[in-house]
PDB file of N, CA and C in Angstrom:
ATOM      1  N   UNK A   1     192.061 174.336 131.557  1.00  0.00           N
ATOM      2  CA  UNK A   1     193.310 173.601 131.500  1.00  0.00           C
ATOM      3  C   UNK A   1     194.064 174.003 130.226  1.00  0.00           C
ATOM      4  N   UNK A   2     195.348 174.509 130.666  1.00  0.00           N
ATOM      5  CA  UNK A   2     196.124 174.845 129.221  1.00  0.00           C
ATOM      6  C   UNK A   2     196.543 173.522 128.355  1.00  0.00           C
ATOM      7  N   UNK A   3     196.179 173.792 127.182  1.00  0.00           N
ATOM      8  CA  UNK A   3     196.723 172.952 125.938  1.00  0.00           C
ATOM      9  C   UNK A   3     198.188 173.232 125.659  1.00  0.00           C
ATOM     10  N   UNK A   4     199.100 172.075 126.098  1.00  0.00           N
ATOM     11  CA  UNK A   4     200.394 172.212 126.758  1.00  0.00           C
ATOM     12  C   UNK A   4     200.874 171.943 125.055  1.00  0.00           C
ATOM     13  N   UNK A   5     202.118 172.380 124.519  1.00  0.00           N
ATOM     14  CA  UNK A   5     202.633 171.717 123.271  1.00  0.00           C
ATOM     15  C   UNK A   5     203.926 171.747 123.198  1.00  0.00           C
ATOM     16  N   UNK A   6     204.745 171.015 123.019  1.00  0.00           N
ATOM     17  CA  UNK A   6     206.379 171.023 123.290  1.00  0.00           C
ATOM     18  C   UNK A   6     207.101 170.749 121.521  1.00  0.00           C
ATOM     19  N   UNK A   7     207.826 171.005 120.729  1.00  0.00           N
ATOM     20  CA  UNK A   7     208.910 170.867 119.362  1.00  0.00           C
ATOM     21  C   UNK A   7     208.560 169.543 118.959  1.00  0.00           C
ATOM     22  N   UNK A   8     208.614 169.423 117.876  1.00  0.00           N
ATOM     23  CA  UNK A   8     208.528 168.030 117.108  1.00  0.00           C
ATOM     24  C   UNK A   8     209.983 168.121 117.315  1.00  0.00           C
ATOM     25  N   UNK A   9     210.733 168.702 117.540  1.00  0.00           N
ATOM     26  CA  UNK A   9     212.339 168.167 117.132  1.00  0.00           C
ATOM     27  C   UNK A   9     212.332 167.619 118.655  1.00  0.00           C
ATOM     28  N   UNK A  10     211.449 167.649 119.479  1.00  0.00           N
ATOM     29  CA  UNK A  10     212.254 167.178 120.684  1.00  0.00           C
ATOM     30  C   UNK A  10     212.723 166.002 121.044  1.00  0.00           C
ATOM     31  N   UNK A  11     211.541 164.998 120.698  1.00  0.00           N
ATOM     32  CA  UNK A  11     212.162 163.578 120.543  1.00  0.00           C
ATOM     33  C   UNK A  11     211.962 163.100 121.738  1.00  0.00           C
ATOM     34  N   UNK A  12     212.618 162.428 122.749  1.00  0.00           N
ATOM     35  CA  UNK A  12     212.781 161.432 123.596  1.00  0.00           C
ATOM     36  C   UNK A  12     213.206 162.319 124.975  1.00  0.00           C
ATOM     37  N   UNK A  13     214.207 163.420 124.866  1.00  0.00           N
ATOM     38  CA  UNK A  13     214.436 164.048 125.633  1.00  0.00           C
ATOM     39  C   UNK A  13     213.780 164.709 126.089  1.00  0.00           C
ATOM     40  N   UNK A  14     214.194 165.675 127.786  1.00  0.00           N
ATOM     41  CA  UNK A  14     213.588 166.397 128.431  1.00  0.00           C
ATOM     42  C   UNK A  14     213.092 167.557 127.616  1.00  0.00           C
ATOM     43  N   UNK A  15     211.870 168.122 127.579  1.00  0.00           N
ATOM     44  CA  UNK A  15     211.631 169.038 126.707  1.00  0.00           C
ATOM     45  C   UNK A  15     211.156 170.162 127.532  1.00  0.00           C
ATOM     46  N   UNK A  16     210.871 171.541 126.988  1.00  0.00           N
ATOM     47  CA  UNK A  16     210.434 172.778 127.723  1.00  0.00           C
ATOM     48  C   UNK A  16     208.964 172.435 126.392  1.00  0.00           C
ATOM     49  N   UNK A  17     207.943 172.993 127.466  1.00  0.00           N
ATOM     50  CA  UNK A  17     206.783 172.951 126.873  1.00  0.00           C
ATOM     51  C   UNK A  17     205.895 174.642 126.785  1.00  0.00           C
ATOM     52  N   UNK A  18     205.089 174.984 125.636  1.00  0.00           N
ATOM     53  CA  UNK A  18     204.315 175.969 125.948  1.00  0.00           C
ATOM     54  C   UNK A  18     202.884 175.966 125.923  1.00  0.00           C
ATOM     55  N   UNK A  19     202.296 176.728 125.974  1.00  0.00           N
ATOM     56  CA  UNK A  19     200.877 177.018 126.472  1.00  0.00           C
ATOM     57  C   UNK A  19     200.256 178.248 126.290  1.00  0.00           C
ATOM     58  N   UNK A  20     199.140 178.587 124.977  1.00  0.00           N
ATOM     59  CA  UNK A  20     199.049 180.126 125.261  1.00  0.00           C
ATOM     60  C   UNK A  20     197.821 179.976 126.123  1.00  0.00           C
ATOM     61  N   UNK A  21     197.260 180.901 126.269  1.00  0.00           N
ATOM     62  CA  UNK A  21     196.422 181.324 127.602  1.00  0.00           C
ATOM     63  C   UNK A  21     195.556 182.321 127.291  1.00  0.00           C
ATOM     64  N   UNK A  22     194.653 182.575 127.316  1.00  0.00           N
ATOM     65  CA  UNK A  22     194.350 183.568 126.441  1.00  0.00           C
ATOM     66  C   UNK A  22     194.767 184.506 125.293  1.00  0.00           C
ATOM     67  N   UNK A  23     194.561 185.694 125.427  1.00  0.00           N
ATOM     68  CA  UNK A  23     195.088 186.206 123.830  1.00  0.00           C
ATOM     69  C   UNK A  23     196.642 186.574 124.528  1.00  0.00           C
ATOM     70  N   UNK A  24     196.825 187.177 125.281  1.00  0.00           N
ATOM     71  CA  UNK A  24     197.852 187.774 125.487  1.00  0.00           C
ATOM     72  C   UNK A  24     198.740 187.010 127.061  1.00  0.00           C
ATOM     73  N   UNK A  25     198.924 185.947 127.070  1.00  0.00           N
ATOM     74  CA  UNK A  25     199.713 184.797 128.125  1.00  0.00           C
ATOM     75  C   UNK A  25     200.122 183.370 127.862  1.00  0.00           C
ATOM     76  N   UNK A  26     201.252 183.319 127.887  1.00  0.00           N
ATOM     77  CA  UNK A  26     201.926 182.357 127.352  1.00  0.00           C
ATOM     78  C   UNK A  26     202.739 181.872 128.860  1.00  0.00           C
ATOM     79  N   UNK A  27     202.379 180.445 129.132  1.00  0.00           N
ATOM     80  CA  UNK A  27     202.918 179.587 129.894  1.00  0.00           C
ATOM     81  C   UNK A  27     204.175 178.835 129.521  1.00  0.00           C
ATOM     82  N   UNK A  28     205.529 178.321 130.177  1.00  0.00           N
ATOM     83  CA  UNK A  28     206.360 177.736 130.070  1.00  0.00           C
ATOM     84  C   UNK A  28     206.568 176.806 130.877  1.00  0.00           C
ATOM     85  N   UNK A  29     206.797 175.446 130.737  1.00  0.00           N
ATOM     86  CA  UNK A  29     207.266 174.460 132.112  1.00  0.00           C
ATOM     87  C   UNK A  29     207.565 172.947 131.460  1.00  0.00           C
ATOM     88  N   UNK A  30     209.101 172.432 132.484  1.00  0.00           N
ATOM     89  CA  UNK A  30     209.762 171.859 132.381  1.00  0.00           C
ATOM     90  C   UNK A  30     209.023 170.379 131.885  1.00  0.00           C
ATOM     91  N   UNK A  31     209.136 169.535 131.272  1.00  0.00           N
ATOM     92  CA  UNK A  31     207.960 168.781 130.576  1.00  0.00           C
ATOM     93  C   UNK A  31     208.635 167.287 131.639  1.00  0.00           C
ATOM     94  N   UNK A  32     209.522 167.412 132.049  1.00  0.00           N
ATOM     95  CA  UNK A  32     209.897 166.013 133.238  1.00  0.00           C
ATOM     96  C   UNK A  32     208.999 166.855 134.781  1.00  0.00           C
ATOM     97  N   UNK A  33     208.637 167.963 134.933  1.00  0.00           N
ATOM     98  CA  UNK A  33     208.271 168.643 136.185  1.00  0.00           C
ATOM     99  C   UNK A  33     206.956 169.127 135.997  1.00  0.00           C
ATOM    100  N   UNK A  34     205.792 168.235 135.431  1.00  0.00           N
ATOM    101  CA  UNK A  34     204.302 169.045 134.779  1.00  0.00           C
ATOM    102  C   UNK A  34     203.758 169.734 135.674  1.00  0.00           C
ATOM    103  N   UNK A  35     203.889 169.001 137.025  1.00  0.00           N
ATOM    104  CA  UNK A  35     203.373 169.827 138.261  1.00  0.00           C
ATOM    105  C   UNK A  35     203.798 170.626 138.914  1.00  0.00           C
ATOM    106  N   UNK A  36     205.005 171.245 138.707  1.00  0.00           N
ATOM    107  CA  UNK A  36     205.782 172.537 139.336  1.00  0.00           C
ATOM    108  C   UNK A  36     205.061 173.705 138.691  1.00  0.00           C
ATOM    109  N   UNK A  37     204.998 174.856 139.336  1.00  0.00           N
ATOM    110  CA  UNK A  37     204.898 176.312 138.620  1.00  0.00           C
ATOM    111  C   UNK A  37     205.452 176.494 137.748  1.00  0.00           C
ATOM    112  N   UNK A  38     204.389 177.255 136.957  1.00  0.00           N
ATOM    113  CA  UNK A  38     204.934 177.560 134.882  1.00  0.00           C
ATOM    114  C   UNK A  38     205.467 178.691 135.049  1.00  0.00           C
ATOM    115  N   UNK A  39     206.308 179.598 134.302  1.00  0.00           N
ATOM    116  CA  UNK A  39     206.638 180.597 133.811  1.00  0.00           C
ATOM    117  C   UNK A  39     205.689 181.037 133.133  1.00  0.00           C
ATOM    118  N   UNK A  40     205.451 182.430 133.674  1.00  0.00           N
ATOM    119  CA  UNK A  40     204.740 183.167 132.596  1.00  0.00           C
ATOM    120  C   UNK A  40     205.040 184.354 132.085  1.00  0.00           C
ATOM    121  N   UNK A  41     204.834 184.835 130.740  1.00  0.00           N
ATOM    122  CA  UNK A  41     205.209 185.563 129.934  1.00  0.00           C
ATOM    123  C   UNK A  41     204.169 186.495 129.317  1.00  0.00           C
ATOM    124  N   UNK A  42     204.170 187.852 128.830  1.00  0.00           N
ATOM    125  CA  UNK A  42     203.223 188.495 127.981  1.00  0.00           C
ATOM    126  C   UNK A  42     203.824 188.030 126.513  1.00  0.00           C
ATOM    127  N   UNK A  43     202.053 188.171 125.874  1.00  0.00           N
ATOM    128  CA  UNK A  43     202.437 187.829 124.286  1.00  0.00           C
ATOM    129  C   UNK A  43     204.032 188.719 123.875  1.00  0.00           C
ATOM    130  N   UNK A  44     204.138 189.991 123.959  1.00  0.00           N
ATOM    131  CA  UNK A  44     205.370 191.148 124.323  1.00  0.00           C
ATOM    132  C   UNK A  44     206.290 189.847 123.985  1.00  0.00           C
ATOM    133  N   UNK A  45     206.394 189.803 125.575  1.00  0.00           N
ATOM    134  CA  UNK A  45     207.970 189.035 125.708  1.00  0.00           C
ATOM    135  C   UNK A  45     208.044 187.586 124.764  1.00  0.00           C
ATOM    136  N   UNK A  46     206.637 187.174 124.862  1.00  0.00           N
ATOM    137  CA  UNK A  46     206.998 185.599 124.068  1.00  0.00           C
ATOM    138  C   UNK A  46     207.228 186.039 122.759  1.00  0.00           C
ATOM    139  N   UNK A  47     206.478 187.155 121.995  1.00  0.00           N
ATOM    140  CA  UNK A  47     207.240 187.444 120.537  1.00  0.00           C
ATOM    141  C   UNK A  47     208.493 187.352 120.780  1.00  0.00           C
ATOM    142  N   UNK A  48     209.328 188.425 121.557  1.00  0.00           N
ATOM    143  CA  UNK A  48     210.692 188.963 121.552  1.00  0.00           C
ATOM    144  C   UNK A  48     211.460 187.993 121.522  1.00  0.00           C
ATOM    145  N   UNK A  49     210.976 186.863 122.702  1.00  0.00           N
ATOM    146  CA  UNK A  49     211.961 185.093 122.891  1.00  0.00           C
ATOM    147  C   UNK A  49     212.135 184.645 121.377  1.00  0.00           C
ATOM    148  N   UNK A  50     210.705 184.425 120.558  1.00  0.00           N
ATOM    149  CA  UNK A  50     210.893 183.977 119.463  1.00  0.00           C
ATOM    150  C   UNK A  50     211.464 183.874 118.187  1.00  0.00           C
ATOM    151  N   UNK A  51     211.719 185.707 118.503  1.00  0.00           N
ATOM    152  CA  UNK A  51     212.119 186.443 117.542  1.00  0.00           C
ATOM    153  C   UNK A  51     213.845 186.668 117.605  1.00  0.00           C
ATOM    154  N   UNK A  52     214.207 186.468 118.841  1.00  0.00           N
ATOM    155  CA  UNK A  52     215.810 186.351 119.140  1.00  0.00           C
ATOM    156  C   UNK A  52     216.019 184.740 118.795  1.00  0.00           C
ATOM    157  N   UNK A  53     215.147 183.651 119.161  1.00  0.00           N
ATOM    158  CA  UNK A  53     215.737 182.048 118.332  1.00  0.00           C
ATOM    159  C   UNK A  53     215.612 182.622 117.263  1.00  0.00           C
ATOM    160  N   UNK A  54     215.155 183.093 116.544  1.00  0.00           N
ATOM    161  CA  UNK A  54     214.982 182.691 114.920  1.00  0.00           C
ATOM    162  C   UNK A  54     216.171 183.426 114.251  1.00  0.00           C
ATOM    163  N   UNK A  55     216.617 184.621 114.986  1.00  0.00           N
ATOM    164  CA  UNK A  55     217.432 185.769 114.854  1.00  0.00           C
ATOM    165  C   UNK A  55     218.978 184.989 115.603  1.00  0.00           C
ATOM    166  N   UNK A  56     218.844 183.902 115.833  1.00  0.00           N
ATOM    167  CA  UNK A  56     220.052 183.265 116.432  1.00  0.00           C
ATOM    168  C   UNK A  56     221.008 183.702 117.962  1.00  0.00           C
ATOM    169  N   UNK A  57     220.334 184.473 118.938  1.00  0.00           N
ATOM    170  CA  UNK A  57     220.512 185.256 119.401  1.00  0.00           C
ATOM    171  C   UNK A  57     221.150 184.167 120.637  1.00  0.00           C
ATOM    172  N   UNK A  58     220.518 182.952 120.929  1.00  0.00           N
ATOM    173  CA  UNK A  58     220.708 182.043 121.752  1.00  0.00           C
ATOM    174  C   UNK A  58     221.950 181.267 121.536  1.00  0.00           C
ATOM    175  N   UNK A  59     222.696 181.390 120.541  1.00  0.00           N
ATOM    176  CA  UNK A  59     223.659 180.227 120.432  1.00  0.00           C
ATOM    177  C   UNK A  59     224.675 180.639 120.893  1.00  0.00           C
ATOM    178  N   UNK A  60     225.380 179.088 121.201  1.00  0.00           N
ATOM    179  CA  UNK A  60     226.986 179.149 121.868  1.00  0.00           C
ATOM    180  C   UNK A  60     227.684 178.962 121.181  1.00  0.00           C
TER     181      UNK A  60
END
């Protein structure tokens, strides 16, 4: 069973949650929808996601 963990900033609201998975798999899923299918990602891509938030790459 993945050890699910979602932002301390999230608060009260709907949150996106993650999950690594072994060394190299990282799970994603909607934290109001626990039982729907996760997104999954290689370590690869989950660096790259991380590395574009931090790099501001996401904002409007």
């Amino acid at each position: 069973m993945p050890a699910w963990r979602k932002s301390s900033k999230c608060g009260n609201a709907t949150c996106v949650e993650v999950a690594r998975v072994g060394e190299d798999t990282y799970l994603i899923r909607d934290s109001k929808q626990p039982e729907a299918p996760a997104l999954s990602f290689t370590k690869e891509e989950w660096v790259a996601f991380v590395d574009g938030v931090r790099d501001g790459e996401f904002q409007f």
